[in-house]
N, C-alpha and C. Protein backbone atom coordinates (compact mmCIF):
# COMPACT_ATOMS: atom_id res chain seq x y z
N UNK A 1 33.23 104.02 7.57
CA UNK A 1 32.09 103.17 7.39
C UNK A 1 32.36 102.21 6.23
N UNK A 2 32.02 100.87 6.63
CA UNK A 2 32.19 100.07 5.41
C UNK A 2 31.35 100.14 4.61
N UNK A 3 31.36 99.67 3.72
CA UNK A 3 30.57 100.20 2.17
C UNK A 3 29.81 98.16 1.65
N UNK A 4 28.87 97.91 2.24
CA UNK A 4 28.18 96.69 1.56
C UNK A 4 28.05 96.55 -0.06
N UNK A 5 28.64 95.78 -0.11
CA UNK A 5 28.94 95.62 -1.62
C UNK A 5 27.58 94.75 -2.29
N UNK A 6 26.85 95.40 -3.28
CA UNK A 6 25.47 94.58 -4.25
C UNK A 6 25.65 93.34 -3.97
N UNK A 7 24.50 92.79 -3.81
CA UNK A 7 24.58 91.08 -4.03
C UNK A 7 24.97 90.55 -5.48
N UNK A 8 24.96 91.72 -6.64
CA UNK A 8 25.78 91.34 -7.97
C UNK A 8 26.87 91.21 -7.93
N UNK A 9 27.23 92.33 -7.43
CA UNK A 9 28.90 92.29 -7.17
C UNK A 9 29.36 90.69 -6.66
N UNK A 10 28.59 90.25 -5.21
CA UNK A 10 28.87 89.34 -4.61
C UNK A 10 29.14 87.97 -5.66
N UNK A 11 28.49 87.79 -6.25
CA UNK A 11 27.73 86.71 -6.98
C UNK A 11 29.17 86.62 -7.62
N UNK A 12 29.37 88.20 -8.56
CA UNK A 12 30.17 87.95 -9.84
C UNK A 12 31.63 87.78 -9.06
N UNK A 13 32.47 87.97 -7.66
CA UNK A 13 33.07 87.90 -6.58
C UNK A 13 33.16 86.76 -6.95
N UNK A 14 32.16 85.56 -6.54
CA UNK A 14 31.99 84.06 -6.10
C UNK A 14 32.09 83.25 -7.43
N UNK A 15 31.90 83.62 -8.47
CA UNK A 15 31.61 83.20 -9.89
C UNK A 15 33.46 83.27 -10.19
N UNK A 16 33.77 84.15 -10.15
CA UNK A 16 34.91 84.28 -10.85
C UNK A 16 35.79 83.70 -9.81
N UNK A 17 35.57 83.13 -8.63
CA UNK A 17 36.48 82.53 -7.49
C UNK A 17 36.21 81.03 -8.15
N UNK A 18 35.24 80.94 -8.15
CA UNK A 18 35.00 79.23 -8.98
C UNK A 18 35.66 78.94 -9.98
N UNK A 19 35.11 80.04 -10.82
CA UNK A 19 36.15 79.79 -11.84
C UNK A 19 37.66 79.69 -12.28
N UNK A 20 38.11 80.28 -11.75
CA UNK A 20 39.81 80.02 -11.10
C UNK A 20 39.98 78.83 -10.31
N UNK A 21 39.43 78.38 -9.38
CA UNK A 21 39.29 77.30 -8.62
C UNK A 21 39.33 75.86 -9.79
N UNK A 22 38.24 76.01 -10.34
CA UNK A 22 38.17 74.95 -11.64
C UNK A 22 38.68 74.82 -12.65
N UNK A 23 39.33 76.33 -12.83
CA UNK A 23 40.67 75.99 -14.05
C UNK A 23 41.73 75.70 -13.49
N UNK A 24 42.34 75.54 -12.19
CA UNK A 24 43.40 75.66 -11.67
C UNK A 24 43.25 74.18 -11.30
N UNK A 25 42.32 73.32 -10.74
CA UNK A 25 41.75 71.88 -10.64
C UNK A 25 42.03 71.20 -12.29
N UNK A 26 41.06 71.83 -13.36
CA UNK A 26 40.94 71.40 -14.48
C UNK A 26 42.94 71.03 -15.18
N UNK A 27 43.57 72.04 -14.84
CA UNK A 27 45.23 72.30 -15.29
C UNK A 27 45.79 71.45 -14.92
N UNK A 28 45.35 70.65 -13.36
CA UNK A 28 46.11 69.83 -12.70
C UNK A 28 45.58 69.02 -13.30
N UNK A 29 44.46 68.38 -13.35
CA UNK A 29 43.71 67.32 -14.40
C UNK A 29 44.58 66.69 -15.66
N UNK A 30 45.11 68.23 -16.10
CA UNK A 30 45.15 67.76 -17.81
C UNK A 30 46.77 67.23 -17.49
N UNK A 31 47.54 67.67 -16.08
CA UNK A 31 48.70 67.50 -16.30
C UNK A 31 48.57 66.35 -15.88
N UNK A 32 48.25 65.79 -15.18
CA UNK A 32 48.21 64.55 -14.54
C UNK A 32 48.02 63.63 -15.81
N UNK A 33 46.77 63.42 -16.10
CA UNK A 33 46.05 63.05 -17.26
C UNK A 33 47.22 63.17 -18.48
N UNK A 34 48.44 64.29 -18.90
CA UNK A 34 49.48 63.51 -19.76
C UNK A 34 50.29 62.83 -19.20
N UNK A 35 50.60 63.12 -17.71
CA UNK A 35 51.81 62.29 -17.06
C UNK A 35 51.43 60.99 -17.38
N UNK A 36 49.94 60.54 -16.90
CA UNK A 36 49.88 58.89 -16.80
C UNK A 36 50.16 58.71 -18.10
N UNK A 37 49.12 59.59 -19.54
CA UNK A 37 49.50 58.94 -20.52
C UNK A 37 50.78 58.30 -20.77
N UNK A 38 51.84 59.01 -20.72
CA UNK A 38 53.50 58.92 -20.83
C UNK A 38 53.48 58.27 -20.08
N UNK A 39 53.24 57.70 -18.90
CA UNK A 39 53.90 56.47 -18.21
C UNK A 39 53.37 55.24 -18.49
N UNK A 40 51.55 55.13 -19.40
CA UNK A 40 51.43 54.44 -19.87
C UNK A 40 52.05 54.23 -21.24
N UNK A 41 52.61 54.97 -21.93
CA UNK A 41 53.37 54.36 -23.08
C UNK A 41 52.25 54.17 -24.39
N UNK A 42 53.06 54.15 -25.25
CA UNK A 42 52.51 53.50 -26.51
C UNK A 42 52.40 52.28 -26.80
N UNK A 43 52.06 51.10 -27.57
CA UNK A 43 52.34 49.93 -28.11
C UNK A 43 53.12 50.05 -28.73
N UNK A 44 54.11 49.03 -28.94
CA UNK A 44 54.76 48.67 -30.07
C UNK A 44 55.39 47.40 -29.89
N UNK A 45 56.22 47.23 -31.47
CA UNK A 45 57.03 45.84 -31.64
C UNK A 45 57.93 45.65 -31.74
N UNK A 46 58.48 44.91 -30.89
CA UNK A 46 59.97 45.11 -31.06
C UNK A 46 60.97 44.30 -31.92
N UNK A 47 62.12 45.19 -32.42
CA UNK A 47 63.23 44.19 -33.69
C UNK A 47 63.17 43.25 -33.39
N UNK A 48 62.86 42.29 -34.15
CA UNK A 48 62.67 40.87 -33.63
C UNK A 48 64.16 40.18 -33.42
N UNK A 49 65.20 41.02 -34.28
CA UNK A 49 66.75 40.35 -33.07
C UNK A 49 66.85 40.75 -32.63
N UNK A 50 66.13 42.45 -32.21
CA UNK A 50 66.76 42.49 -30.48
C UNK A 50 66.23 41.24 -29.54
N UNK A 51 64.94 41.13 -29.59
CA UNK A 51 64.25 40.04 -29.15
C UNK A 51 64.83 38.83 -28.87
N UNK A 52 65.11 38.31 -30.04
CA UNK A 52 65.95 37.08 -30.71
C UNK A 52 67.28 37.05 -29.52
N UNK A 53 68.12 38.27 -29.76
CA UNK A 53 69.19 38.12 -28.73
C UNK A 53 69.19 38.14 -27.55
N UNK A 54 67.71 39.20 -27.00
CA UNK A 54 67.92 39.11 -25.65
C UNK A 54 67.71 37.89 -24.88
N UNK A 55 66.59 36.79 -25.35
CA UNK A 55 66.03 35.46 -25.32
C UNK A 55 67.13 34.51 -25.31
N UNK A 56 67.79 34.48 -26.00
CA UNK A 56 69.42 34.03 -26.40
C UNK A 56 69.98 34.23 -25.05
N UNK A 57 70.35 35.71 -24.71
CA UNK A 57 70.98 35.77 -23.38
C UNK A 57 70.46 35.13 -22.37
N UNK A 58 69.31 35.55 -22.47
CA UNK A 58 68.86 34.93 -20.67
C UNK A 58 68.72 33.71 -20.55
N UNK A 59 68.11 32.86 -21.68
CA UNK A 59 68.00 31.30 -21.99
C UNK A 59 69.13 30.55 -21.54
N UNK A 60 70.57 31.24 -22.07
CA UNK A 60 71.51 30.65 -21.94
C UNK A 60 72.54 31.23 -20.64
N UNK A 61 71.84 32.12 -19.94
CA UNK A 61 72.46 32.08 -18.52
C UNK A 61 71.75 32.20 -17.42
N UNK A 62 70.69 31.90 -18.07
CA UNK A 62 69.86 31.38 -16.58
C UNK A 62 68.85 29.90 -16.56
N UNK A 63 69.67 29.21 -17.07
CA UNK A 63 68.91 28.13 -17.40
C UNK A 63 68.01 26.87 -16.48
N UNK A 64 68.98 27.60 -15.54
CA UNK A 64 68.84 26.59 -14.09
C UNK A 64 67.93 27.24 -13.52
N UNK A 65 67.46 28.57 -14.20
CA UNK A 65 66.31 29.27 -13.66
C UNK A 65 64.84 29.01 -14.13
N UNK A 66 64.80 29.19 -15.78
CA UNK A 66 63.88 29.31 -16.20
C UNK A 66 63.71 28.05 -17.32
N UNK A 67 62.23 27.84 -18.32
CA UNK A 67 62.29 27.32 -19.24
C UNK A 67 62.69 27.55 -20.73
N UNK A 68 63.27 26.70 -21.27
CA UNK A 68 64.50 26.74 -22.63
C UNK A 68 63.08 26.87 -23.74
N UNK A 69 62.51 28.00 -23.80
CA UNK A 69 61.25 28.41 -24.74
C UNK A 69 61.05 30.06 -25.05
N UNK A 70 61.22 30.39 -26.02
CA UNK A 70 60.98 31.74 -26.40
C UNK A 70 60.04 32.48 -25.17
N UNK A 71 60.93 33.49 -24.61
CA UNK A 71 60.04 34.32 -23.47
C UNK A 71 59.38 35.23 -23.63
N UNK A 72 59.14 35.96 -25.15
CA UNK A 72 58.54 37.17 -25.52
C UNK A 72 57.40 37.44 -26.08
N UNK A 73 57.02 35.46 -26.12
CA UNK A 73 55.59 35.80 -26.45
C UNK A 73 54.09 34.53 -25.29
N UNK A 74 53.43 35.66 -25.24
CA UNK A 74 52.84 36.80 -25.61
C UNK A 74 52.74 37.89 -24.39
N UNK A 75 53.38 38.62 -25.02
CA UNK A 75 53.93 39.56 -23.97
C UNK A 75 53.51 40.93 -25.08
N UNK A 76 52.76 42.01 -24.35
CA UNK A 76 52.24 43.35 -24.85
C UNK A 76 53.69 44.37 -24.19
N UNK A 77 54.02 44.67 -25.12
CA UNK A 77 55.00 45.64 -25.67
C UNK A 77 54.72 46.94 -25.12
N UNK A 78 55.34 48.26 -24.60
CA UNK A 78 54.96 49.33 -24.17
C UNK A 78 55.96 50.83 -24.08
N UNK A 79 56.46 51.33 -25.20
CA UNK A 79 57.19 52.45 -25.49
C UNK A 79 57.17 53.08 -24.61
N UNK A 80 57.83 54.21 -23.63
CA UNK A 80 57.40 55.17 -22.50
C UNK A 80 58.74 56.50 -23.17
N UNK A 81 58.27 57.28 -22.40
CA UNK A 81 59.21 58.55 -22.72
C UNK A 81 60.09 58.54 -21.43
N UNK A 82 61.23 59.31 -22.12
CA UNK A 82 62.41 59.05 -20.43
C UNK A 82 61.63 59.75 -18.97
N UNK A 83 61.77 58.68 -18.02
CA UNK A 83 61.60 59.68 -17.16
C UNK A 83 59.65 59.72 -16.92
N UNK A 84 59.40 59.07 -17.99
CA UNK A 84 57.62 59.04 -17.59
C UNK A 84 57.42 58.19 -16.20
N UNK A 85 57.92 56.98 -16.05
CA UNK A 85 57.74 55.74 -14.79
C UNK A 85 58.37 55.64 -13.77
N UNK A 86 59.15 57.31 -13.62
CA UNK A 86 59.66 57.72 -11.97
C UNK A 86 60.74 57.00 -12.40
N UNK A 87 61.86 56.88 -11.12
CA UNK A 87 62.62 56.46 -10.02
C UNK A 87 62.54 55.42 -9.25
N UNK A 88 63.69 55.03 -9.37
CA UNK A 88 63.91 53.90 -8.73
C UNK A 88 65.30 53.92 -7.86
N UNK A 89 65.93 54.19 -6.70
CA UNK A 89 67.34 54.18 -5.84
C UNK A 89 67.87 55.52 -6.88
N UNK A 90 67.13 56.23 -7.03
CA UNK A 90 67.90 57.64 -7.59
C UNK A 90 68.24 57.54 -9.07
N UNK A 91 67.38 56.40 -9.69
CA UNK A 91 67.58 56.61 -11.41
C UNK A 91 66.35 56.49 -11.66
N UNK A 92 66.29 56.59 -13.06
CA UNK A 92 65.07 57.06 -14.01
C UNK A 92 64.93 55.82 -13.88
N UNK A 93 63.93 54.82 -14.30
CA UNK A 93 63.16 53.47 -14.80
C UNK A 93 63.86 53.74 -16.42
N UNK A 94 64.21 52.65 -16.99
CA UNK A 94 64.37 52.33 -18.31
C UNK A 94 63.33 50.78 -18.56
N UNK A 95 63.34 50.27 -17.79
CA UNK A 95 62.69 49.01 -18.12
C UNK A 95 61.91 48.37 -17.11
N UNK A 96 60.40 47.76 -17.85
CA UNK A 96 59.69 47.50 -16.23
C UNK A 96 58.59 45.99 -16.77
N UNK A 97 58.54 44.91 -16.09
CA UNK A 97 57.80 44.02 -16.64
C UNK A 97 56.74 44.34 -15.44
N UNK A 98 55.72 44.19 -15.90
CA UNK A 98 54.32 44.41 -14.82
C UNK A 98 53.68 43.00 -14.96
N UNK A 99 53.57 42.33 -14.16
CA UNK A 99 52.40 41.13 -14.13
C UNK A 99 51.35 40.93 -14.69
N UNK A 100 51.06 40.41 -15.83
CA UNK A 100 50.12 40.39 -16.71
C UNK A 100 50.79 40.48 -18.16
N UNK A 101 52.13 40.38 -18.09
CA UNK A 101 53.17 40.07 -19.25
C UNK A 101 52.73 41.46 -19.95
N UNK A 102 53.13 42.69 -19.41
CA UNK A 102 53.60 43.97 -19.92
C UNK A 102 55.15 44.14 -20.07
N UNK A 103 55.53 44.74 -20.64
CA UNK A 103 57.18 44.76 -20.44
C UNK A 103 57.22 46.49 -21.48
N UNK A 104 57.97 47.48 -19.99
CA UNK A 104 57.76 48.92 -20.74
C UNK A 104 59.24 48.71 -21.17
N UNK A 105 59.42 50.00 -21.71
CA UNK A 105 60.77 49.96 -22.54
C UNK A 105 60.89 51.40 -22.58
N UNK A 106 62.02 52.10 -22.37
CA UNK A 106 62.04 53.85 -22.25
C UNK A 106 62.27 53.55 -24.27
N UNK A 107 62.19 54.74 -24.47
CA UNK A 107 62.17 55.13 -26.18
C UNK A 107 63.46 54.81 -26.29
N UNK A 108 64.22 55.29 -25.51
CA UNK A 108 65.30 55.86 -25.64
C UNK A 108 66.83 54.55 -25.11
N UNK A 109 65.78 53.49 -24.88
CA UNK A 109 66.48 52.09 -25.18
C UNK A 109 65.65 50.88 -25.84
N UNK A 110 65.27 51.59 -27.21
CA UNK A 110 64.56 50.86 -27.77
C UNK A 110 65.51 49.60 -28.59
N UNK A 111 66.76 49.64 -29.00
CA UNK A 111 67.27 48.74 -29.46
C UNK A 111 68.24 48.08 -28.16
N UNK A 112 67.87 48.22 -27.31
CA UNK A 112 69.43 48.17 -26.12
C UNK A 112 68.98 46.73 -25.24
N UNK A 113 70.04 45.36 -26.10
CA UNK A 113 69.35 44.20 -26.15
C UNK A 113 69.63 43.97 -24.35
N UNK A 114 70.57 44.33 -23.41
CA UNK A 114 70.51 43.86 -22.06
C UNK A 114 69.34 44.51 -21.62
N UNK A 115 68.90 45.18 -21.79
CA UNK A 115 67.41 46.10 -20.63
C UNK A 115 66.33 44.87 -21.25
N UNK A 116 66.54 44.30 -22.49
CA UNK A 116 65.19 43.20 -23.29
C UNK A 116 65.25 42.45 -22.32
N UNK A 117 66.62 41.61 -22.11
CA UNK A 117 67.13 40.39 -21.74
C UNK A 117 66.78 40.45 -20.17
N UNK A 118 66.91 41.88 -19.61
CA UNK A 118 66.69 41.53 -18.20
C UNK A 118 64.93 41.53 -17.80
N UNK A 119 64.36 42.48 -18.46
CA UNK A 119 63.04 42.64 -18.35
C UNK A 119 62.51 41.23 -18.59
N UNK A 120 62.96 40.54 -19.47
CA UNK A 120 62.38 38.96 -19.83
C UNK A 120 62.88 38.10 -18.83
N UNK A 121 64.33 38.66 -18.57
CA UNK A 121 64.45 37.55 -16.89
C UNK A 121 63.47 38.01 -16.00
N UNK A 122 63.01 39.00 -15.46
CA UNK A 122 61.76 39.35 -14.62
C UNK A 122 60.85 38.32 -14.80
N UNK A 123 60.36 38.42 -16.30
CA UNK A 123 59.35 37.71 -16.62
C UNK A 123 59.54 36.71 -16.83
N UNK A 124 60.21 35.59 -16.86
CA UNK A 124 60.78 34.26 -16.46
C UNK A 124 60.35 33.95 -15.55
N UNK A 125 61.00 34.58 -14.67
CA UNK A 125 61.19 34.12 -13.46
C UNK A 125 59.99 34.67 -12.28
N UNK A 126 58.95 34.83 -12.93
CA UNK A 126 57.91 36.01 -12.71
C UNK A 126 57.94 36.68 -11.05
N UNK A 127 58.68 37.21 -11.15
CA UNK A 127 59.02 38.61 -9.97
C UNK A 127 60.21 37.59 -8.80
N UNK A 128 60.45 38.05 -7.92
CA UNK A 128 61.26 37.84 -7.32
C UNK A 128 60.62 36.47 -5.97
N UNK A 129 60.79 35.46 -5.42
CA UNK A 129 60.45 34.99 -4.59
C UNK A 129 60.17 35.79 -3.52
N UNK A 130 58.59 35.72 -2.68
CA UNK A 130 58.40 36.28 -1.03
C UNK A 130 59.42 36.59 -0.39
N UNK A 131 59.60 37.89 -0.21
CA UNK A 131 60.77 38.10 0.86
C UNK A 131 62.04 38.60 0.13
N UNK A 132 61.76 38.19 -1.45
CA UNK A 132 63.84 38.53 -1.85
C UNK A 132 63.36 39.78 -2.55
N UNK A 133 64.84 40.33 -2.87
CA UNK A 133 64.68 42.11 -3.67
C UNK A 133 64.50 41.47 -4.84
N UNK A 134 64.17 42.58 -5.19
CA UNK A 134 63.43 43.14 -6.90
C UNK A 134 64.37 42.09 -7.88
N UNK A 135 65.43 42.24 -7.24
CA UNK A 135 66.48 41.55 -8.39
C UNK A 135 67.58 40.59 -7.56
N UNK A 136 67.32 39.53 -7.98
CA UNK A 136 67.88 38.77 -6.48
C UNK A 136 69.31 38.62 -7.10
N UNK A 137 70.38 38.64 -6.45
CA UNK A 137 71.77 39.08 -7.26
C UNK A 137 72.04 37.50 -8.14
N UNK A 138 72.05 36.66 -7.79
CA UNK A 138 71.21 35.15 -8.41
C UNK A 138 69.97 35.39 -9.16
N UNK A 139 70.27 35.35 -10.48
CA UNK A 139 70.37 35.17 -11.70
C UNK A 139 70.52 36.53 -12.31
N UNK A 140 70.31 37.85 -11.90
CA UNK A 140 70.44 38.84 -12.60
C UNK A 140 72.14 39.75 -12.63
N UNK A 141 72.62 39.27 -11.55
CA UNK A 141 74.24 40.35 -11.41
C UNK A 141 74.91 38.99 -11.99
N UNK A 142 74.55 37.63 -11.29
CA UNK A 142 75.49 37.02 -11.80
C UNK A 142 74.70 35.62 -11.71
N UNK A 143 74.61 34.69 -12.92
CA UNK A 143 75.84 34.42 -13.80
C UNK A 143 75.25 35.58 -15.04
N UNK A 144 73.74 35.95 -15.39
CA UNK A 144 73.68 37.05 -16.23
C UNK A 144 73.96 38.27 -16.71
N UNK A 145 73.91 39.11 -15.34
CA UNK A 145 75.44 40.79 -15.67
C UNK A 145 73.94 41.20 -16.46
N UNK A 146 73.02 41.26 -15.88
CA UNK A 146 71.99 42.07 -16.61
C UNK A 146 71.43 42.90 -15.41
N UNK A 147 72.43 43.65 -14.52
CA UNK A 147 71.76 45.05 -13.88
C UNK A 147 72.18 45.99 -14.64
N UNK A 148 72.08 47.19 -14.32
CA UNK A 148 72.22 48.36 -15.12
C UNK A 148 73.81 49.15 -14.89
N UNK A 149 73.72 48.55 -13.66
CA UNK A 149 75.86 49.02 -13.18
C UNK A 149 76.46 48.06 -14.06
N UNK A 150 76.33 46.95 -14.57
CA UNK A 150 77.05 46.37 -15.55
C UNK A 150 76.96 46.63 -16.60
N UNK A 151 75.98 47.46 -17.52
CA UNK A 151 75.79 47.70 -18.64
C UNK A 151 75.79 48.86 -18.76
N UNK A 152 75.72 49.80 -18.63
CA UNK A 152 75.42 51.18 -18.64
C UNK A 152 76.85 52.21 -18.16
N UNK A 153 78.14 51.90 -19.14
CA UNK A 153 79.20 52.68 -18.90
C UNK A 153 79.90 52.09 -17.44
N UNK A 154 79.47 50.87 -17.06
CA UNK A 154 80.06 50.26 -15.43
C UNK A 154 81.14 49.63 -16.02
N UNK A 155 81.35 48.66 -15.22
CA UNK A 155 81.61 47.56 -15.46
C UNK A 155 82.53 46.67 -16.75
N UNK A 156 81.16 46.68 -17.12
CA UNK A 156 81.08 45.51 -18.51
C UNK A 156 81.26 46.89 -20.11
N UNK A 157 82.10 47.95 -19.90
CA UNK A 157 82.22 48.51 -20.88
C UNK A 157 81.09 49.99 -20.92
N UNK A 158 81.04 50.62 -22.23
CA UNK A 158 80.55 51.66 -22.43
C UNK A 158 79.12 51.32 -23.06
N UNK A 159 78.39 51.92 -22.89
CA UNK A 159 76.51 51.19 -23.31
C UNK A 159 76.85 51.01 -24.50
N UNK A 160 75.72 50.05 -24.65
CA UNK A 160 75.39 49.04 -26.02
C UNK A 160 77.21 48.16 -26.31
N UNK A 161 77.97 47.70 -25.10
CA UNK A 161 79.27 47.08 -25.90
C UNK A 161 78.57 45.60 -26.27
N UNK A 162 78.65 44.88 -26.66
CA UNK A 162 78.40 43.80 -27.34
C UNK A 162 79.05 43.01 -26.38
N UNK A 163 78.13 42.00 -26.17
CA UNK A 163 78.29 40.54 -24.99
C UNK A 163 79.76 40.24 -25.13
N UNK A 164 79.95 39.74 -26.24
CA UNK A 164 80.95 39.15 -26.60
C UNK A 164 82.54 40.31 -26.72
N UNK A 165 82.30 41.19 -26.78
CA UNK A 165 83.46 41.89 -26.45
C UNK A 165 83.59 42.65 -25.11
N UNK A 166 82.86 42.29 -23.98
CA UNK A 166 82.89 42.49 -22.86
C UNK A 166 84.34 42.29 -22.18
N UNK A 167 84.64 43.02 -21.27
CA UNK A 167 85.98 42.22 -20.15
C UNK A 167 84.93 41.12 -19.96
């Protein structure tokens, strides 16, 4: 014979099912809720020669692209932690200009003047023409060499080599 269990019992059954339910909702909440934080980033400012140089670079190899005028301002600045702004073809995001002149920056290439230089060609050139990729190999692989296979141990040397001592 089954045994009907108190309608207290029931209650405190249903009470404590909620409650697990809503901390287990609430957990996902809070994780979510730091992920975005971290992918929204912090403010900040950046060395004004990294700045200085990356402006330098792109000015002077993409000229036929863009206008010969400081590209970094006014542009809101945005620190991120590695790995906060996903993937992209099987790598982490290091650098991202968003429309509305955001430009993120991983922490962890906070002085690393080609990721400046290319994020500001983005924003030059503000996103790619209808129809072309993210990075149209015209003006960013070449005549600039500001993708990440050229800079990043490829190519063009071991990270951070200096323009000028490039092959």
């Amino acid at each position: 014979m089954r045994r009907r269990l108190p309608a207290l019992e029931v209650a405190i059954a249903l009470l404590m099912a909620a409650t697990l339910t809503l901390g287990i909702a609430t957990g996902v909440l809070l994780v979510r809720s730091a992920h975005l934080r971290a992918a929204r980033g912090v403010a900040f400012v950046p060395n004004r020669a990294v700045l200085d140089s990356a402006n330098n670079w792109v000015v002077s190899c993409a000229a036929d692209f863009i206008p010969r005028r400081p590209m970094y301002a006014p542009l809101t600045w945005r620190l991120f932690e590695p790995g906060a702004r996903g993937e992209t073809m099987g790598h982490a995001i290091i650098g991202e200009w968003v429309p509305g002149d955001t430009i993120f920056i991983d922490r962890d290439y906070v002085a690393v003047v080609w990721l400046y230089a290319h994020e500001l060609l983005h924003r030059a050139l503000r996103g790619p023409p209808a129809g072309w990729p993210a990075h149209p190999w015209v003006p960013f692989a070449f005549p600039c060499m500001l993708m990440e296979f050229q800079n990043e141990g490829g190519i063009m040397g071991p990270p951070g080599t200096p323009k000028e001592q490039r092959p």
